[in-house]
C-alpha atoms as a PDB file:
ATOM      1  CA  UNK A   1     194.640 386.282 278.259  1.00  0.00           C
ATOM      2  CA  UNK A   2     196.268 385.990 274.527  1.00  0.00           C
ATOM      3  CA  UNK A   3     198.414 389.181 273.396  1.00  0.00           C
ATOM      4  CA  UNK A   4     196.149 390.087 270.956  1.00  0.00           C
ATOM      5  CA  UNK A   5     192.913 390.185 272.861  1.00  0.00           C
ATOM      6  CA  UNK A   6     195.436 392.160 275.866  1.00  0.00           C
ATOM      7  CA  UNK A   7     196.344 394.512 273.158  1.00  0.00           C
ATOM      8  CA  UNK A   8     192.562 395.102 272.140  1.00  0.00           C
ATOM      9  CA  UNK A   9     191.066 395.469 275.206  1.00  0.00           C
ATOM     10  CA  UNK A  10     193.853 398.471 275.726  1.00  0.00           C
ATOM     11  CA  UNK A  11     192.761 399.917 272.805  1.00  0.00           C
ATOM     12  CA  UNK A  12     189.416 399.560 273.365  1.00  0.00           C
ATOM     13  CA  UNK A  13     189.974 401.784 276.935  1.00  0.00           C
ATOM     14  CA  UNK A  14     192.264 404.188 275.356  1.00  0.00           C
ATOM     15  CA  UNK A  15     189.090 404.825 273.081  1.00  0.00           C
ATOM     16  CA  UNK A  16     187.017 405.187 275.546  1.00  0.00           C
ATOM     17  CA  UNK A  17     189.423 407.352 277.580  1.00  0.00           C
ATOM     18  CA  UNK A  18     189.558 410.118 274.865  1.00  0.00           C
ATOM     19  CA  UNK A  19     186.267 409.813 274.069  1.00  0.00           C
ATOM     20  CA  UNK A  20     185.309 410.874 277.860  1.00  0.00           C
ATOM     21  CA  UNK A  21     188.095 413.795 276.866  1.00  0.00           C
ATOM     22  CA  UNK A  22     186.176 414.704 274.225  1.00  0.00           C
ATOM     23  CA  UNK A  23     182.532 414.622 276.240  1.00  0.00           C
ATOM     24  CA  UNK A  24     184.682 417.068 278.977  1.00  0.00           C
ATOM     25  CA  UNK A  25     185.846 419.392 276.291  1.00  0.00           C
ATOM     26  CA  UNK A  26     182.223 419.629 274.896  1.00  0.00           C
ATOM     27  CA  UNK A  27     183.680 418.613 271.140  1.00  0.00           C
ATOM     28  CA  UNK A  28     180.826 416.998 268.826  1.00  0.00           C
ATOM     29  CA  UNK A  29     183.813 414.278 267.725  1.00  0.00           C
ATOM     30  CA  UNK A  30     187.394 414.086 267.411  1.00  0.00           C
ATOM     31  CA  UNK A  31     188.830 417.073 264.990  1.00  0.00           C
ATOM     32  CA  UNK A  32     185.876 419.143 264.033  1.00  0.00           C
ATOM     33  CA  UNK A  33     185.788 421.374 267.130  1.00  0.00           C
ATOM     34  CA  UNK A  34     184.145 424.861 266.364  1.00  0.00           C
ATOM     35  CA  UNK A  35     182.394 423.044 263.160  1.00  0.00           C
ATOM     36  CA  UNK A  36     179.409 421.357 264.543  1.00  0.00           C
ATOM     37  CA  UNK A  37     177.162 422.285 267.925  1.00  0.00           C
ATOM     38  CA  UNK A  38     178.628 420.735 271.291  1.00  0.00           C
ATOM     39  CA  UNK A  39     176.561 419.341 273.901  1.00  0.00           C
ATOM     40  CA  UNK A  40     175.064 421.885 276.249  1.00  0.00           C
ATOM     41  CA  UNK A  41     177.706 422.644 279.346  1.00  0.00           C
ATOM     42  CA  UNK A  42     175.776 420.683 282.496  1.00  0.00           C
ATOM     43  CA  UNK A  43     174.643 417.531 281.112  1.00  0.00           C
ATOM     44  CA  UNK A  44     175.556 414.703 282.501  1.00  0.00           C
ATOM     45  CA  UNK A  45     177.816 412.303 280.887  1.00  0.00           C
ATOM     46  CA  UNK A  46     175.651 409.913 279.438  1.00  0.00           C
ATOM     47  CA  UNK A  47     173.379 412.392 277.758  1.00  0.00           C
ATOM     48  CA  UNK A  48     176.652 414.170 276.178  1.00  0.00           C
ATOM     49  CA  UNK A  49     177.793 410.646 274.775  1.00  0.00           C
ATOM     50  CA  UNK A  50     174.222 409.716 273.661  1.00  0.00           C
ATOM     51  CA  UNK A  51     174.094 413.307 271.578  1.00  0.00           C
ATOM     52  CA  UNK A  52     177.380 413.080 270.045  1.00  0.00           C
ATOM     53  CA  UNK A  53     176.471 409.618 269.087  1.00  0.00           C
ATOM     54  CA  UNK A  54     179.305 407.913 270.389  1.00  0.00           C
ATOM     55  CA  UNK A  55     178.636 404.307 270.822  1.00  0.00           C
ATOM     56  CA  UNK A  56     181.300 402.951 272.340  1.00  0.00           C
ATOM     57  CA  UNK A  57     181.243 405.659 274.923  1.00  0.00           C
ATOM     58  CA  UNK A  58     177.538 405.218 275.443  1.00  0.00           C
ATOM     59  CA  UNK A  59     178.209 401.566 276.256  1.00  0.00           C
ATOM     60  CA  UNK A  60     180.935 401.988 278.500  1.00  0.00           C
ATOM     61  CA  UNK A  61     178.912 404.298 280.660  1.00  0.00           C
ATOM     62  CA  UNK A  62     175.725 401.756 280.747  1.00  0.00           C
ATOM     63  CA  UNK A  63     178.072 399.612 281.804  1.00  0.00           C
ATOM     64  CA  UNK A  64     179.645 401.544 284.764  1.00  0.00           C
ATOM     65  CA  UNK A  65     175.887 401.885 286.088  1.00  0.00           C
ATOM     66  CA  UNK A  66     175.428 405.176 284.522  1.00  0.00           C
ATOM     67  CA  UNK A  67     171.084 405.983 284.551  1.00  0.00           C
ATOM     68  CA  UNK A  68     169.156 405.861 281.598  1.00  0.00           C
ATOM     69  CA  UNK A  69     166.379 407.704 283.214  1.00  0.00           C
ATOM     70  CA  UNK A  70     168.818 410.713 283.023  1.00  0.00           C
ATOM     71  CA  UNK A  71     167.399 413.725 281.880  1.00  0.00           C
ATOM     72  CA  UNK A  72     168.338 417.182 280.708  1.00  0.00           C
ATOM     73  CA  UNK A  73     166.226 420.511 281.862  1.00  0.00           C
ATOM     74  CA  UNK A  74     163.766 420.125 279.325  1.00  0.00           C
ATOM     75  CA  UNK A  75     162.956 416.344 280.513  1.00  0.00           C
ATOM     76  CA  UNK A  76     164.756 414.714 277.363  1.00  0.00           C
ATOM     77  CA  UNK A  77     165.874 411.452 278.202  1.00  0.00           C
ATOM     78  CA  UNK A  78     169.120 409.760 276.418  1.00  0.00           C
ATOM     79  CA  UNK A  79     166.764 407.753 274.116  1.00  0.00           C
ATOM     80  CA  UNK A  80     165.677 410.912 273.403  1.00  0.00           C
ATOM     81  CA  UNK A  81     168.604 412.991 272.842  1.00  0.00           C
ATOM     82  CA  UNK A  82     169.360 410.321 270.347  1.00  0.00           C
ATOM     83  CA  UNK A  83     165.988 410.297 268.187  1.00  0.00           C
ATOM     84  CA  UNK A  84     166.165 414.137 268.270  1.00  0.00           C
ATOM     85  CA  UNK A  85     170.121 413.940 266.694  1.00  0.00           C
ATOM     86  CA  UNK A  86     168.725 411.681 264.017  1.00  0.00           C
ATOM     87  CA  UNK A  87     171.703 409.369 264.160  1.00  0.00           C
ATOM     88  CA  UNK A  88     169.951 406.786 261.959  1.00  0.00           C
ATOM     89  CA  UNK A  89     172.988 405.064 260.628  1.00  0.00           C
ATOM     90  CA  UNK A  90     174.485 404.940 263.697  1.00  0.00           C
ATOM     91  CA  UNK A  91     171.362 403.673 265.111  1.00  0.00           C
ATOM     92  CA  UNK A  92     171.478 400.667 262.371  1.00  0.00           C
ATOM     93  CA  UNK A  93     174.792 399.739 262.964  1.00  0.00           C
ATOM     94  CA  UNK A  94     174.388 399.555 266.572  1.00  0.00           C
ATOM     95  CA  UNK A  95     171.274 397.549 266.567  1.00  0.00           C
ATOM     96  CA  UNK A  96     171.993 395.147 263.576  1.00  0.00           C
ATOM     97  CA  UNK A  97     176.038 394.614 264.076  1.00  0.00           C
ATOM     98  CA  UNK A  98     177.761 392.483 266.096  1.00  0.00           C
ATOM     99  CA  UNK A  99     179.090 395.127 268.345  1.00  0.00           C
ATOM    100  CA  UNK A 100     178.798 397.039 270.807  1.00  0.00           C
ATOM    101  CA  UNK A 101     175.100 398.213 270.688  1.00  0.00           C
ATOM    102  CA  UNK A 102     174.247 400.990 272.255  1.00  0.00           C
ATOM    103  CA  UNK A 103     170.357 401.695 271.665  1.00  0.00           C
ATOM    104  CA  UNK A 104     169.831 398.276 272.451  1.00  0.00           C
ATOM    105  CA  UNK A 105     171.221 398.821 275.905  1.00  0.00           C
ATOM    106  CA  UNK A 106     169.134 401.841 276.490  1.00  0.00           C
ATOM    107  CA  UNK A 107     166.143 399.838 275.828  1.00  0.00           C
ATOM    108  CA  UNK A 108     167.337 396.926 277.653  1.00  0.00           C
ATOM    109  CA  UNK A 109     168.235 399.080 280.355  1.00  0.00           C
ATOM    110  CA  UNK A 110     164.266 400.081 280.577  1.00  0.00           C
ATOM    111  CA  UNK A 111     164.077 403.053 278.397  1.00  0.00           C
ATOM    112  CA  UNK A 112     160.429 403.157 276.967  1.00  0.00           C
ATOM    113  CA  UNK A 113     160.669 403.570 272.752  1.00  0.00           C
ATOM    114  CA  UNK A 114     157.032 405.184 272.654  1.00  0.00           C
ATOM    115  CA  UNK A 115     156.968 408.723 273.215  1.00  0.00           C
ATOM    116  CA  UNK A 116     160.651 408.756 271.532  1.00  0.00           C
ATOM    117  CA  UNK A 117     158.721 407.432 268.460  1.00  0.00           C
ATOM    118  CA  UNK A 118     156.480 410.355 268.431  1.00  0.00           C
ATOM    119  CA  UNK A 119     159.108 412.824 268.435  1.00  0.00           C
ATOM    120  CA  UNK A 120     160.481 410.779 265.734  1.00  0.00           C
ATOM    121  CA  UNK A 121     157.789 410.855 263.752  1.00  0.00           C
ATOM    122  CA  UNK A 122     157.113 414.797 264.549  1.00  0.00           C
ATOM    123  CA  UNK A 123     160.836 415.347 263.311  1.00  0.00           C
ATOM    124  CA  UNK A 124     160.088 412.523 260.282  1.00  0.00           C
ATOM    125  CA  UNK A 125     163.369 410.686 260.877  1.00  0.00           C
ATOM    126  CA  UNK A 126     162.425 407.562 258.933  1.00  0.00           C
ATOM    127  CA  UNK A 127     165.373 405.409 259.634  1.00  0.00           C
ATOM    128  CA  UNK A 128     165.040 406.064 263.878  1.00  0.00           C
ATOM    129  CA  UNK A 129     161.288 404.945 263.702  1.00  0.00           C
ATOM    130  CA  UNK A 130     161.890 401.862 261.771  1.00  0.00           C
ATOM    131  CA  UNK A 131     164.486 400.853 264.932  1.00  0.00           C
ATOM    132  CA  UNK A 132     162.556 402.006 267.694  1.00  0.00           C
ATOM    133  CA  UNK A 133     159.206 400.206 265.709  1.00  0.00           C
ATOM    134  CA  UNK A 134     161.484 396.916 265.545  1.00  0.00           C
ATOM    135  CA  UNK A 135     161.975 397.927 269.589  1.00  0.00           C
ATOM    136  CA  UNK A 136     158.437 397.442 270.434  1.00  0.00           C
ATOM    137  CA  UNK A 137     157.668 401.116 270.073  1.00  0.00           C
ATOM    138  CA  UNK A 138     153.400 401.317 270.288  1.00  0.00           C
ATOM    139  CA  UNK A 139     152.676 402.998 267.403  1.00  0.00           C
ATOM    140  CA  UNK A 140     149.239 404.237 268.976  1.00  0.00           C
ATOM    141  CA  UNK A 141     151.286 405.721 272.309  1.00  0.00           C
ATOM    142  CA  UNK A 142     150.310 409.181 273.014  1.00  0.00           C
ATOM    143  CA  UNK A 143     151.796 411.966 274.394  1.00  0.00           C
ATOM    144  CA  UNK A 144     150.120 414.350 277.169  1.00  0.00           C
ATOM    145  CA  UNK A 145     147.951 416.305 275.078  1.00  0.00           C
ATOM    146  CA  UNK A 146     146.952 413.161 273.325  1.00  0.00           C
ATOM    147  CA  UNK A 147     148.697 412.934 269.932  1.00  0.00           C
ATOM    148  CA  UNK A 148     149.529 409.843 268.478  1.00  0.00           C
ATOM    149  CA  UNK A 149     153.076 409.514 266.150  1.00  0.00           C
ATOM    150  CA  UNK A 150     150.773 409.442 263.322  1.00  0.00           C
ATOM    151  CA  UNK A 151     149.025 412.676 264.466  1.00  0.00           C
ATOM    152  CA  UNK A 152     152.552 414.365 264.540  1.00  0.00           C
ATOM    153  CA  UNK A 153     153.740 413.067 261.607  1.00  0.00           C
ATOM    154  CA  UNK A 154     150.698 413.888 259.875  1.00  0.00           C
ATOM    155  CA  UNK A 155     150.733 417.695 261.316  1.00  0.00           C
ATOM    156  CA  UNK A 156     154.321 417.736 260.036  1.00  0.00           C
ATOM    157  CA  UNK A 157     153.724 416.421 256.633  1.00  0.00           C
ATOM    158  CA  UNK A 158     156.009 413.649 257.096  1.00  0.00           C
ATOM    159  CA  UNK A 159     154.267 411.385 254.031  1.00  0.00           C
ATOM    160  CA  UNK A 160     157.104 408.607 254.320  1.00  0.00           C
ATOM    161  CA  UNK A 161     156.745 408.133 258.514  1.00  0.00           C
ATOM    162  CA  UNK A 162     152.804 408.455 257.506  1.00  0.00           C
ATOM    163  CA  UNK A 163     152.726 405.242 255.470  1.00  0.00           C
ATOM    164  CA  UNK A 164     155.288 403.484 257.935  1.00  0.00           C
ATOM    165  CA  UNK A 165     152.938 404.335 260.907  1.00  0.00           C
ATOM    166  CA  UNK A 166     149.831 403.136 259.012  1.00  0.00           C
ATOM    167  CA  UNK A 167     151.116 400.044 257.532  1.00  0.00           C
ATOM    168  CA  UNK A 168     152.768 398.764 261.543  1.00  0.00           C
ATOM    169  CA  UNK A 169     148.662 399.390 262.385  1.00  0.00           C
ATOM    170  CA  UNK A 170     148.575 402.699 263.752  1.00  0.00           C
ATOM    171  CA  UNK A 171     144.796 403.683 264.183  1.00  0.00           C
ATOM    172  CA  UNK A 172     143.993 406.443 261.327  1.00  0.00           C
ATOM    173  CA  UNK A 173     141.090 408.195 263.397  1.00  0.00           C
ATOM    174  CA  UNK A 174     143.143 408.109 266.628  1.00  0.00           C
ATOM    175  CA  UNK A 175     141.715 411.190 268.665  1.00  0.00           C
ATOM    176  CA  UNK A 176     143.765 413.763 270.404  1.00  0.00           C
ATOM    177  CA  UNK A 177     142.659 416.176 273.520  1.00  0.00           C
ATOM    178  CA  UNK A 178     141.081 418.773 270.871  1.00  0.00           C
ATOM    179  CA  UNK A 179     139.013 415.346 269.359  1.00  0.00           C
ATOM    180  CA  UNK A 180     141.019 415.646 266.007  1.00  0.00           C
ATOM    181  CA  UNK A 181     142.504 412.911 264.154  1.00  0.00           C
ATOM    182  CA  UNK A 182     145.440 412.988 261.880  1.00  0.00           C
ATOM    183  CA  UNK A 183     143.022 413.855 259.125  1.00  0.00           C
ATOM    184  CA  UNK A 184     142.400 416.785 260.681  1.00  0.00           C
ATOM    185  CA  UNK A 185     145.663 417.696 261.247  1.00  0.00           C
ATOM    186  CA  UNK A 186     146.605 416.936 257.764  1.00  0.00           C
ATOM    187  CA  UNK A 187     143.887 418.823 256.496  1.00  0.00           C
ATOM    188  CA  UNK A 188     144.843 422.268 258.777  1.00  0.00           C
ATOM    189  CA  UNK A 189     147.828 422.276 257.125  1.00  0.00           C
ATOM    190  CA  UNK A 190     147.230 421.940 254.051  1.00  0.00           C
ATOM    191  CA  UNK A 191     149.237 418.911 253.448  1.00  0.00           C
ATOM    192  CA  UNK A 192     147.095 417.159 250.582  1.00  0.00           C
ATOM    193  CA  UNK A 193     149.158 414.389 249.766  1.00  0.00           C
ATOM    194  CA  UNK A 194     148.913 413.037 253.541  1.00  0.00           C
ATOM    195  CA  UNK A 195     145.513 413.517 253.280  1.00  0.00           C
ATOM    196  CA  UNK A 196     145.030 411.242 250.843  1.00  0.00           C
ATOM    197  CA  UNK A 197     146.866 408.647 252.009  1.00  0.00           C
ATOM    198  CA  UNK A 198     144.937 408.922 255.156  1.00  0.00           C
ATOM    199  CA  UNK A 199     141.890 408.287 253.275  1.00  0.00           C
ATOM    200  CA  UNK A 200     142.861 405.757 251.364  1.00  0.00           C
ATOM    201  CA  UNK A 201     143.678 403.746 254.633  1.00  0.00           C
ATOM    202  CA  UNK A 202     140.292 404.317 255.688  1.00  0.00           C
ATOM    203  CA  UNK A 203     140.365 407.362 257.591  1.00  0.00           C
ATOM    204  CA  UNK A 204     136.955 409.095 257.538  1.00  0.00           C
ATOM    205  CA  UNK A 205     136.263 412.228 256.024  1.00  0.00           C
ATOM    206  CA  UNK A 206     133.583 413.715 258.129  1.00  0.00           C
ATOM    207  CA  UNK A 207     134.722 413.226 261.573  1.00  0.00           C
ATOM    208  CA  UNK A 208     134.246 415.836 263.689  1.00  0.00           C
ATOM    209  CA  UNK A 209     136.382 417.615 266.363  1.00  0.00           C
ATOM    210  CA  UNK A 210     136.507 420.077 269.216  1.00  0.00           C
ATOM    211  CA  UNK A 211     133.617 422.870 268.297  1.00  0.00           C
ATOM    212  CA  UNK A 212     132.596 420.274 265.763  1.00  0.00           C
ATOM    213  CA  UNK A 213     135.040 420.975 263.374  1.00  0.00           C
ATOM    214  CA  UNK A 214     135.529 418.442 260.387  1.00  0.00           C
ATOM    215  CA  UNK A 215     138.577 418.463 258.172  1.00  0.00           C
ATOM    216  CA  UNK A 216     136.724 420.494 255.673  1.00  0.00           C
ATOM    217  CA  UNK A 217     136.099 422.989 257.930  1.00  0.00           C
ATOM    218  CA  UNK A 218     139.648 423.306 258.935  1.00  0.00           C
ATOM    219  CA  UNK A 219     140.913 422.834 255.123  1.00  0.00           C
ATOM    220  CA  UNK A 220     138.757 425.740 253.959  1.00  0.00           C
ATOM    221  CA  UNK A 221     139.131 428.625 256.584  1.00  0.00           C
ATOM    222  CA  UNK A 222     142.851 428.642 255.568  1.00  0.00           C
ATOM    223  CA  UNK A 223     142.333 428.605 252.251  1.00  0.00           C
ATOM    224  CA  UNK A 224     143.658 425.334 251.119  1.00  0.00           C
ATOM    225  CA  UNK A 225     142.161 424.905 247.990  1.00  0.00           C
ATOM    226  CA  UNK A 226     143.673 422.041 246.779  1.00  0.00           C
ATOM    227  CA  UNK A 227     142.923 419.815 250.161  1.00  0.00           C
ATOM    228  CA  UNK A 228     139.753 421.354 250.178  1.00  0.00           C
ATOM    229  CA  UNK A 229     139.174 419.750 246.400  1.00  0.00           C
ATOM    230  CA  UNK A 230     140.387 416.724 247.854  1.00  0.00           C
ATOM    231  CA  UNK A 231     138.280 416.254 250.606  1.00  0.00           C
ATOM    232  CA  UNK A 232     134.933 416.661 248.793  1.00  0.00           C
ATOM    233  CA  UNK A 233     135.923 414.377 245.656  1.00  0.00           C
ATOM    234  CA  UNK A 234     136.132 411.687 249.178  1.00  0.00           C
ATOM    235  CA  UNK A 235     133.125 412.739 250.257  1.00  0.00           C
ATOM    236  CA  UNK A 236     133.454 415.519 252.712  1.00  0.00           C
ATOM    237  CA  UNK A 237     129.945 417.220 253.603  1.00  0.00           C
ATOM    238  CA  UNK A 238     130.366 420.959 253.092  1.00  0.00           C
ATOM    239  CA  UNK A 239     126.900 421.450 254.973  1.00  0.00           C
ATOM    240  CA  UNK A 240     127.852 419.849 258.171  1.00  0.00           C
ATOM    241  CA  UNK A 241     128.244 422.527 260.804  1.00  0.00           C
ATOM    242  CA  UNK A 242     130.488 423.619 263.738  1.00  0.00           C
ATOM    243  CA  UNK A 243     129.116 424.152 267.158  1.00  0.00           C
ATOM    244  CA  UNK A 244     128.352 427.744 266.346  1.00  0.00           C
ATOM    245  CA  UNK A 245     126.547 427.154 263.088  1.00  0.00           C
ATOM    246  CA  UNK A 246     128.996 426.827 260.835  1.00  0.00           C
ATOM    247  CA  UNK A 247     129.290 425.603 257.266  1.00  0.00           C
ATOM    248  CA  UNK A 248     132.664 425.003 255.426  1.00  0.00           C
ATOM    249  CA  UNK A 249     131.648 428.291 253.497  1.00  0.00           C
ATOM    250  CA  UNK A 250     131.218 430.526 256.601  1.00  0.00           C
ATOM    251  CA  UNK A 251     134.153 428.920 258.432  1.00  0.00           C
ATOM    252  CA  UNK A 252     136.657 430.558 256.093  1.00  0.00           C
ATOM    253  CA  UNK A 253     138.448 433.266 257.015  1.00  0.00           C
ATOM    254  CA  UNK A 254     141.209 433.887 254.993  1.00  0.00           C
ATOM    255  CA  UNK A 255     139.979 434.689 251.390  1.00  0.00           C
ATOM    256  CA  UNK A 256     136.976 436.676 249.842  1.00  0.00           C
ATOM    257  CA  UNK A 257     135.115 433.619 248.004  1.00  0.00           C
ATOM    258  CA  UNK A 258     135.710 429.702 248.851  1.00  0.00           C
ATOM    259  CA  UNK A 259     137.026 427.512 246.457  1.00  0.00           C
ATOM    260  CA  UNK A 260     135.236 426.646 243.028  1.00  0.00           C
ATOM    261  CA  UNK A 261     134.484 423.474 243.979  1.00  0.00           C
ATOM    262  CA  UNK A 262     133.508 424.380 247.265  1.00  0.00           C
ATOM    263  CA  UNK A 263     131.195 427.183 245.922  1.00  0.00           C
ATOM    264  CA  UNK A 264     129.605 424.605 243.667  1.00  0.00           C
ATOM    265  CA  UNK A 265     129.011 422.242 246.156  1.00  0.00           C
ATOM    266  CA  UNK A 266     127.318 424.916 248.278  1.00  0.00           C
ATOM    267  CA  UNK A 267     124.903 425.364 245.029  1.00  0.00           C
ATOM    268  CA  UNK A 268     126.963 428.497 244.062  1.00  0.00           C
ATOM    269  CA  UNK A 269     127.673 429.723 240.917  1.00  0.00           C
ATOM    270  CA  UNK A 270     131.372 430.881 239.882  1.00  0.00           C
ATOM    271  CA  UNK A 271     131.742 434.415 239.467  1.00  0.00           C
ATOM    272  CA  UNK A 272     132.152 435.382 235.639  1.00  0.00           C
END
């Protein structure tokens, strides 16, 4: 072996020698210990690397046979760990330089992108869905209780991960275990501006979920006025009904009159 290629590989193990010291000594990276959050004592090595985002380290111990099916006491995988640190640029540079890649060897290693692309989308870490997208990630994967990414993003008010997820195909009435879609999510919060993107994708405005609750209904018994405006400019019925009888008007519960245009499309007249 040539010198030089002698003298890297040594420095390439001396790297990966203190950054194993650094896992041990629970240290996010070299020189800021007691300035940013270590890794939880009893992890395993891989998952300690993986948080830290420490590629080199992370490829060293695929390569030594370490499991990507690892997991800490709440079930998080490395892949994970990894979408939940947000280490977007790290991510890039892994996945689209010519070195050592260390995503790409969780993935190749088996790691499914899917549910880590809901949690991305929950957290709205743009830059971590685009990779795990580019991965294969199903953008209509659902968790257990039957969310979608574009459910969580949408309950999160992630508008950026919401046009990502819709533009890569992501079904806009997808149905969770309650029978709401990401309209209705949107629409619970508040969170007009999703909303409206929803709808202009195609989403529909009426659709109705557990107790037969549209988005109206949810907009309106918290008060949202501005989502409620929204909703019946798109054509929202306000005179559908829940499975106990209710309009959009009797569904509210947190203010003494619904909103204007609510009251007028009820056949109210404003209060003078």
């Amino acid at each position: 072996m040539e010198p030089s290629r002698l003298e890297s590989s040594a420095q390439d193990l001396a790297q990966v020698q203190q950054e194993l010291r650094w896992v041990e000594l629970g240290s996010e990276d070299p020189g800021s210990r007691g300035e940013k959050p270590s890794a939880p004592q009893g992890w395993g090595r891989l998952l300690q690397a993986v948080w830290s985002g420490s590629p080199g380290l992370v490829t060293q111990l695929l390569r030594q046979g370490a499991s990507v099916d690892e997991r800490d006491a709440a079930g998080r995988t490395p892949l994970h760990l990894a979408v939940l640190r947000g280490h977007a640029p790290l991510l890039h540079l892994l996945l689209r330089r010519g070195h050592a890649k260390a995503l790409r060897l969780l993935l190749a290693h088996g790691a499914r992108a899917d549910s880590a692309l809901g949690l991305a989308a929950g957290l709205g870490h743009l830059e971590v869905m685009e990779v795990l997208l580019d991965h294969g990630a199903d953008p209509d994967a659902r968790d257990p209780h039957g969310r979608s990414a574009l459910h969580r993003a949408a309950t999160g008010g992630h508008l950026p991960a919401v046009h990502l997820l819709v533009a890569c195909g992501a079904a806009v009435d997808a149905r969770d275990s309650l029978d709401f879609t990401p309209l209705h999510r949107a629409a619970r919060g508040g969170l007009a501006e999703v909303a409206g993107h929803l709808l202009d994708s195609g989403a529909q405005v009426n659709a109705a979920g557990w107790l037969h609750k549209t988005p109206l209904h949810l907009a309106a018994e918290r008060n949202h006025r501005v989502t409620v405006e929204l909703l019946l400019s798109r054509g929202a019925s306000p005179t559908l009904r829940t499975q106990w009888g209710e309009t959009a008007q009797t569904a509210r519960v947190c203010q003494p009159q619904p909103p204007p245009a609510l009251r007028g499309s009820l056949g109210q007249a404003e209060p003078h």
